[in-house]
Protein backbone atom coordinates (compact mmCIF):
# COMPACT_ATOMS: atom_id res chain seq x y z
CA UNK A 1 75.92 29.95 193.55
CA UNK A 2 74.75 30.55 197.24
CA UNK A 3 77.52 31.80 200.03
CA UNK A 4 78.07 29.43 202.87
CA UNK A 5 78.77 30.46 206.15
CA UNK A 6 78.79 28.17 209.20
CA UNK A 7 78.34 29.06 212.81
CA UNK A 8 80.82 27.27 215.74
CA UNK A 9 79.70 28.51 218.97
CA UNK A 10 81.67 25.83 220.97
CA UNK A 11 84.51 24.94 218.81
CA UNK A 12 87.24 22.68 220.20
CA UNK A 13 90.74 22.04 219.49
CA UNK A 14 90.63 18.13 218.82
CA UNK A 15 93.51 16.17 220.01
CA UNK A 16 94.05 12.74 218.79
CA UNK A 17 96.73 10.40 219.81
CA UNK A 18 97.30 6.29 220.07
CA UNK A 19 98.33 4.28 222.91
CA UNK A 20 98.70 0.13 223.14
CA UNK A 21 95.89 -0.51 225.95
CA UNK A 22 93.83 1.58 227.59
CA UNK A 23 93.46 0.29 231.26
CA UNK A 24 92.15 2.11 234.32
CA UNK A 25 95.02 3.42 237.44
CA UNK A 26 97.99 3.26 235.06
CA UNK A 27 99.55 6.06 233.31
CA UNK A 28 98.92 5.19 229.53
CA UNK A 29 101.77 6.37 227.54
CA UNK A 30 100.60 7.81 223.98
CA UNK A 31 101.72 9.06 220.83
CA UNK A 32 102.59 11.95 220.05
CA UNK A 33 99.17 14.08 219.63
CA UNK A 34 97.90 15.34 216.24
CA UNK A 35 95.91 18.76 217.35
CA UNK A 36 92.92 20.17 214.24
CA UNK A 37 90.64 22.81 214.88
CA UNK A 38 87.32 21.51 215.76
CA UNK A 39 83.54 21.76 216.47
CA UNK A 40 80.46 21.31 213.68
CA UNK A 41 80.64 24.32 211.61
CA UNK A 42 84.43 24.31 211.93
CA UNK A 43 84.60 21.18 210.88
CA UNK A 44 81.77 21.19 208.11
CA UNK A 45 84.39 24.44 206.82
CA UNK A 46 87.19 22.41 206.63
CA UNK A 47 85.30 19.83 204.92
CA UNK A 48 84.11 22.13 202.12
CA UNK A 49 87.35 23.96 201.32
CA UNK A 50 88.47 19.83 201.03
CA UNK A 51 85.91 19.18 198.63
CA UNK A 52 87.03 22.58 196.84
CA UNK A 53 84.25 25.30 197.78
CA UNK A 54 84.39 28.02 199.33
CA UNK A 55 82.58 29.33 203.07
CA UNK A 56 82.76 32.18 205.67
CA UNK A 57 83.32 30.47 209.30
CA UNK A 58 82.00 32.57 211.98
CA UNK A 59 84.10 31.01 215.30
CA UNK A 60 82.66 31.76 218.62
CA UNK A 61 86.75 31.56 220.50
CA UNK A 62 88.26 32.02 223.49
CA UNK A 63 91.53 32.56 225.75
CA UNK A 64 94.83 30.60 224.31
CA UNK A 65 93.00 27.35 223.02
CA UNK A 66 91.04 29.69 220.99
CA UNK A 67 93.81 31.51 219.69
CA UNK A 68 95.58 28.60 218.86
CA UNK A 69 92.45 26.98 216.93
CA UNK A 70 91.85 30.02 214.81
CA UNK A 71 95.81 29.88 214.24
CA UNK A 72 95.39 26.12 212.88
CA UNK A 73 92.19 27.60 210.48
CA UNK A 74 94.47 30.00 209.03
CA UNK A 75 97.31 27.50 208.15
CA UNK A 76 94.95 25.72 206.36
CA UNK A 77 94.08 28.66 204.29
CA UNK A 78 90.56 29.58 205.90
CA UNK A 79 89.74 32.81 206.74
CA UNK A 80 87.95 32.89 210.21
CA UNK A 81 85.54 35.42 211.67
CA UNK A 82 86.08 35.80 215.44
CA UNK A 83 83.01 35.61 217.25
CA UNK A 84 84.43 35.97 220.80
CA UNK A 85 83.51 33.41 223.39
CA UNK A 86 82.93 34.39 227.16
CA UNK A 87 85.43 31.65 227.80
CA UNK A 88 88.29 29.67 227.20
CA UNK A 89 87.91 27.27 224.05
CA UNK A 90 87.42 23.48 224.92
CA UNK A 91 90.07 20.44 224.35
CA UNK A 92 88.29 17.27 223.09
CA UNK A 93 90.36 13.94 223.13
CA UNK A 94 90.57 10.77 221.27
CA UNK A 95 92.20 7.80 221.97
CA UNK A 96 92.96 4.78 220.16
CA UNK A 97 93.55 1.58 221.84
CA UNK A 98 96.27 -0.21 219.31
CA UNK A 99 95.70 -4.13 220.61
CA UNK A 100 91.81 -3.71 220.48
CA UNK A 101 91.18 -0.66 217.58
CA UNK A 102 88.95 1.16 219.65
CA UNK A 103 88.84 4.32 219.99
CA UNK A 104 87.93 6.63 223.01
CA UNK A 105 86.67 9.98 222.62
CA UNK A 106 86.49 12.44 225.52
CA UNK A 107 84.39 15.96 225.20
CA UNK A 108 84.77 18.57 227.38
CA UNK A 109 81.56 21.07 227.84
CA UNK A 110 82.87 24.47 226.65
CA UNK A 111 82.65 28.05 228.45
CA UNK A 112 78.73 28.72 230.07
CA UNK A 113 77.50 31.44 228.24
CA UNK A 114 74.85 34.16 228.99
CA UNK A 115 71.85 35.87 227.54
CA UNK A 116 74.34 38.87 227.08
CA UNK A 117 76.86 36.71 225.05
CA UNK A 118 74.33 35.03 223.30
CA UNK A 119 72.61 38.44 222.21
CA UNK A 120 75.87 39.87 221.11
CA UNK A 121 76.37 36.21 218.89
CA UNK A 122 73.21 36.84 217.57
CA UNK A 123 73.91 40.85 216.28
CA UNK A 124 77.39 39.19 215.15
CA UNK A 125 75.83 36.62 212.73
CA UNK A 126 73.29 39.09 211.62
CA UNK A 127 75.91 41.92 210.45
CA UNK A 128 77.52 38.77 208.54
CA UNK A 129 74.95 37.17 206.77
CA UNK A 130 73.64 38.24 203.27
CA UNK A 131 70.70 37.89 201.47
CA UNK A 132 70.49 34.08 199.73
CA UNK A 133 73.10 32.36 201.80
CA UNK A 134 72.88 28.86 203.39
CA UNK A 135 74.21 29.24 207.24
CA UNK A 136 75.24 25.83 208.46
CA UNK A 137 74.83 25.78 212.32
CA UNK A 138 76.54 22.70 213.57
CA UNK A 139 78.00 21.19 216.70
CA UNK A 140 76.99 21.08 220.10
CA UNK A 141 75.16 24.04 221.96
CA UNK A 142 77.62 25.53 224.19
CA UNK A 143 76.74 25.32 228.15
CA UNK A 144 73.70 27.79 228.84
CA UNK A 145 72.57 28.74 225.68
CA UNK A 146 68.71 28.69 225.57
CA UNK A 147 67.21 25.69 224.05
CA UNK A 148 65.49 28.20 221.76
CA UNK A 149 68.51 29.98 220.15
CA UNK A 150 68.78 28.73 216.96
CA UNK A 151 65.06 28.97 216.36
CA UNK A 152 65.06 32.43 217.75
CA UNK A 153 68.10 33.21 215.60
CA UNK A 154 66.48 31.39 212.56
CA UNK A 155 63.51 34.35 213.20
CA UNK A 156 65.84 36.80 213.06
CA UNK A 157 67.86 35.80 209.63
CA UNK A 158 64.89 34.20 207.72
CA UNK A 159 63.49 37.73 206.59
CA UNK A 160 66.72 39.02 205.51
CA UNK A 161 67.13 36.33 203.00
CA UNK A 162 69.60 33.42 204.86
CA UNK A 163 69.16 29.53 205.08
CA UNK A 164 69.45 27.72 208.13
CA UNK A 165 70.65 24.30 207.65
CA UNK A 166 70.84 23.09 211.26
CA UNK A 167 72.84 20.05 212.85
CA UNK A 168 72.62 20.07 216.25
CA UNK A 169 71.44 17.56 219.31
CA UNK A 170 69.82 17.95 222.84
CA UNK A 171 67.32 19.82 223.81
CA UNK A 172 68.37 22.16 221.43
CA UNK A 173 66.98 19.67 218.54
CA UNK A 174 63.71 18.84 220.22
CA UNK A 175 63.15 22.52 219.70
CA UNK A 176 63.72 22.33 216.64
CA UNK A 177 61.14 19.67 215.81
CA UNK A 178 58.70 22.11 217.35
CA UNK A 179 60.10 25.00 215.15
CA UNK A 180 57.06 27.40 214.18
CA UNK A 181 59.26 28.79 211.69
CA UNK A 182 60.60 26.16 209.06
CA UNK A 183 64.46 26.18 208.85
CA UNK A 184 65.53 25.56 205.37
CA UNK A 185 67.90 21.98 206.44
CA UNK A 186 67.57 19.89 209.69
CA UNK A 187 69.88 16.88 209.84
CA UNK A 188 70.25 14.58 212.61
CA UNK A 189 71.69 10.71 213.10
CA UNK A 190 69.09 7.76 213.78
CA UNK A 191 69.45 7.81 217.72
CA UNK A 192 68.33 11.57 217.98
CA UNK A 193 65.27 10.63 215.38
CA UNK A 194 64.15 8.26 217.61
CA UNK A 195 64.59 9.41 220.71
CA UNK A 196 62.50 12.70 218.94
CA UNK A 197 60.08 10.02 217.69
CA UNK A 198 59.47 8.49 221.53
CA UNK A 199 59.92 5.20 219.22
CA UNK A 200 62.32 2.97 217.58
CA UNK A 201 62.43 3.60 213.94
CA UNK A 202 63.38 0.15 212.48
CA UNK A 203 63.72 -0.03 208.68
CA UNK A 204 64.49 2.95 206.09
CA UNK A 205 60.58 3.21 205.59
CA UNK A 206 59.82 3.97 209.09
CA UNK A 207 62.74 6.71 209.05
CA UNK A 208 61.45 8.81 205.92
CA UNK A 209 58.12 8.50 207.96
CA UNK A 210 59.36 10.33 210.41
CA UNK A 211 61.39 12.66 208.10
CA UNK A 212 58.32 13.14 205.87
CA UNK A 213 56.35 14.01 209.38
CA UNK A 214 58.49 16.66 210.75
CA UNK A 215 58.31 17.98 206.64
CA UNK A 216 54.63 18.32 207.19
CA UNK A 217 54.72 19.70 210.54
CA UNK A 218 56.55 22.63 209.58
CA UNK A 219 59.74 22.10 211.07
CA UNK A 220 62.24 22.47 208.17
CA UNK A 221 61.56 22.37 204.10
CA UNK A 222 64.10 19.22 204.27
CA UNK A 223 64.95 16.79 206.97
CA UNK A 224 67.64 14.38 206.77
CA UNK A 225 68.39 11.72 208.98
CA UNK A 226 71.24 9.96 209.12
CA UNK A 227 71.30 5.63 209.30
CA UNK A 228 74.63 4.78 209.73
CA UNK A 229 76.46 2.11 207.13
CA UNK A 230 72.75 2.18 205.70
CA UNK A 231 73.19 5.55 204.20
CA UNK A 232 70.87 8.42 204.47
CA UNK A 233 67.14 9.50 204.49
CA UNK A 234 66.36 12.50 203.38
CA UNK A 235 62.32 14.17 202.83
CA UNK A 236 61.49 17.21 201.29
CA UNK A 237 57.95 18.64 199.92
CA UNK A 238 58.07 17.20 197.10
CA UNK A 239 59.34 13.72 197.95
CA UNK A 240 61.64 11.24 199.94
CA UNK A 241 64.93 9.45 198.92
CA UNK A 242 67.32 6.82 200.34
CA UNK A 243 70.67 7.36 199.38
CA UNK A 244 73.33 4.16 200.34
CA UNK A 245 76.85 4.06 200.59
CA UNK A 246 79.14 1.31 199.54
CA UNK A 247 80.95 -0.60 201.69
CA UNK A 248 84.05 0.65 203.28
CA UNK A 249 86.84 0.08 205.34
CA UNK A 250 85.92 1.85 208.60
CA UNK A 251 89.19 3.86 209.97
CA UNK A 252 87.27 6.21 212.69
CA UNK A 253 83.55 7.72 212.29
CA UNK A 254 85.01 11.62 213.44
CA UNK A 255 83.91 13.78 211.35
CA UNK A 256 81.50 11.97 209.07
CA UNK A 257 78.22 13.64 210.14
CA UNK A 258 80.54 17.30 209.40
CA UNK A 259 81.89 15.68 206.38
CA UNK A 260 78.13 14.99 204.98
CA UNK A 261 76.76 18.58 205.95
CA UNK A 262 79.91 19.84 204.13
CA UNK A 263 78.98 17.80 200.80
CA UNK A 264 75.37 18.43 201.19
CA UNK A 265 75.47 21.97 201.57
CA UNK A 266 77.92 22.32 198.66
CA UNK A 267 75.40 20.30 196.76
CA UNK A 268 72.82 22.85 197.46
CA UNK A 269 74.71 26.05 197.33
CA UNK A 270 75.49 24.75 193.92
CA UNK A 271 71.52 24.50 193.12
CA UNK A 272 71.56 20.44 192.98
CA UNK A 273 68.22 19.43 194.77
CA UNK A 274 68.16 17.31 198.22
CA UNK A 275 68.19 13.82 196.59
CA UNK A 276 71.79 15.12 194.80
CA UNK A 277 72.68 16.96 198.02
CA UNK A 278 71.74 13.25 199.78
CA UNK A 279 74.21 11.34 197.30
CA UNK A 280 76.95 13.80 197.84
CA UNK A 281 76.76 14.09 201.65
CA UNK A 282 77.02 10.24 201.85
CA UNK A 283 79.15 9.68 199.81
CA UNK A 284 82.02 12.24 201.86
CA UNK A 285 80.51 10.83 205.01
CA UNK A 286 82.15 7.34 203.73
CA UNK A 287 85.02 8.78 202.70
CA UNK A 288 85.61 10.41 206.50
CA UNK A 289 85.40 7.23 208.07
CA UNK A 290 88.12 6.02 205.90
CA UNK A 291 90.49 8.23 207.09
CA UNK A 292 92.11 8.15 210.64
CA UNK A 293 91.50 10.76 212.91
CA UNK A 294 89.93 13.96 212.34
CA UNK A 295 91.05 14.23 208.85
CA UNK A 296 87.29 14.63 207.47
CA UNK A 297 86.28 13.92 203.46
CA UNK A 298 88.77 14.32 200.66
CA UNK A 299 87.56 15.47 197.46
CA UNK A 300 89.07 12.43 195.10
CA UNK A 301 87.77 9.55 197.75
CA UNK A 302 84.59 11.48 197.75
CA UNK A 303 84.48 11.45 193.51
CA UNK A 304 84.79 7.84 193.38
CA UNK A 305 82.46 6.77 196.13
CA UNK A 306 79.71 9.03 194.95
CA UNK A 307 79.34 7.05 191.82
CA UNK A 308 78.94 3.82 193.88
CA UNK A 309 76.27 5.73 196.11
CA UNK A 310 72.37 4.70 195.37
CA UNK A 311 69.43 7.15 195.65
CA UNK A 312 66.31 5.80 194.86
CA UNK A 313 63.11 6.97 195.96
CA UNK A 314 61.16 5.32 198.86
């Protein structure tokens, strides 16, 4: 079985709370606030160790915030590696509206780094990574990182042995459609795909197109793209699959895309291939949105949706 470790460079400590309306010039009273540790790899963590594996989370954090996030990771029993940020740790918000169910989500931007700190990030995840594991870098870049890091970090790792299974957006993502050097996983929702593809993609045919396309370019052994209620796409090699959900009762959609990567990676670390990895990863994805807040995949929701889940070749 393959060690996971995931990367946060620009974790956040995610606040949720309620309020009845949300109106502009008034002060909107709200709930008391439930605070989790946050950010993609963080979260993707968390998500495993729900699902019952195991991973190494390497935390880029900073000032109080930070200290108080990798508190929270400890309480609920994970083991964090301090990165060090050149910064203090971001606050990200959301808000739900009680008369309408809506819920507003506010993201801060995270400390600006430099090519020093980025350098020293770089040595960090190098000294920590072994031969044969599966490093899932996740989450938004933080402010000033190259657009090139992760491919220039994926350089670095891929002769010593590690996986990159990337999930990221931005300019950072169009980079890594041009990779040179194929990272092992790239994942990414159906807005980024298209807006990569200069096109809509309209139908689950015309998304493992694309999939299958950046497969054949060179840009990662397996793509998946991620089509909302419609499931997931996935295209590898040898192949591409369609995996569906069933139909659930949508609670909030934090944490799904973390709560996929989570399932999916396990899937793979576990030696399943990407069409099993697909299945899983959808099937925690709809378990996430069934929960409120950022309270990601559980492992017995996840269980009993998987066997509703269909994967079928396309």
């Amino acid at each position: 079985m393959a060690r996971i470790v995931t990367l946060t460079l620009n974790p956040a400590l995610d606040i949720s709370t309620e309020t009845d309306a949300v109106a502009p010039d008034r002060k909107l009273r709200c709930a008391a606030p439930r605070i989790d540790p946050g950010g993609g790899g963080v979260n993707v963590s968390r998500a495993i160790a729900n699902l019952g594996g195991d991973s190494v989370a390497l935390v880029a954090a900073g000032g109080p915030a930070g200290a108080h996030l990798l508190a929270l990771l400890r309480a609920a029993g994970l083991s964090p590696v301090d990165l060090g940020a050149p910064g203090e740790t971001r606050r990200s918000m959301a808000v739900r509206a009680l008369e309408s169910g809506a819920q507003y989500r506010f993201l801060m931007p995270g400390p600006v780094w430099r090519d020093a700190d980025a350098e020293r990030a770089a040595a960090a995840v190098a000294a920590a990574t072994r031969p044969g594991d599966l490093l899932v870098v996740s989450g938004s870049p933080p402010p000033g990182l190259a657009d090139d890091f992760f491919l220039t970090l994926n350089a670095r790792l891929a002769p010593l042995g590690a996986r990159m299974i990337l999930d990221t957006s931005g300019a950072a993502l169009e980079a890594a459609a041009r990779c040179a050097r194929p990272l092992h996983v790239l994942r990414m929702d159906h807005e980024e795909a298209q807006a990569l593809a200069g096109a809509p993609l309209q139908g689950v045919a015309a998304v493992a197109d694309f999939a299958a396309a950046l497969v054949a370019r060179g840009a990662a052994r397996i793509v998946a793209v991620a089509h909302g209620a419609e499931g997931t796409v996935v295209a590898t090699p040898e192949g591409r699959w369609h995996s569906r959900p069933p139909k659930v009762a949508v609670i909030s959609k934090v944490g799904a895309g973390d709560s996929f990567v989570a399932a999916f990676t396990l899937a793979l670390s576990r030696g399943q291939g990407a069409p099993e990895a697909c299945a899983a990863g959808v099937a925690a994805a709809a378990a996430a949105v069934t929960k409120p807040d950022t309270q990601l995949c559980d492992g017995e929701t996840t269980a009993r949706l998987l066997a509703q889940v269909v994967t079928a070749p396309i």
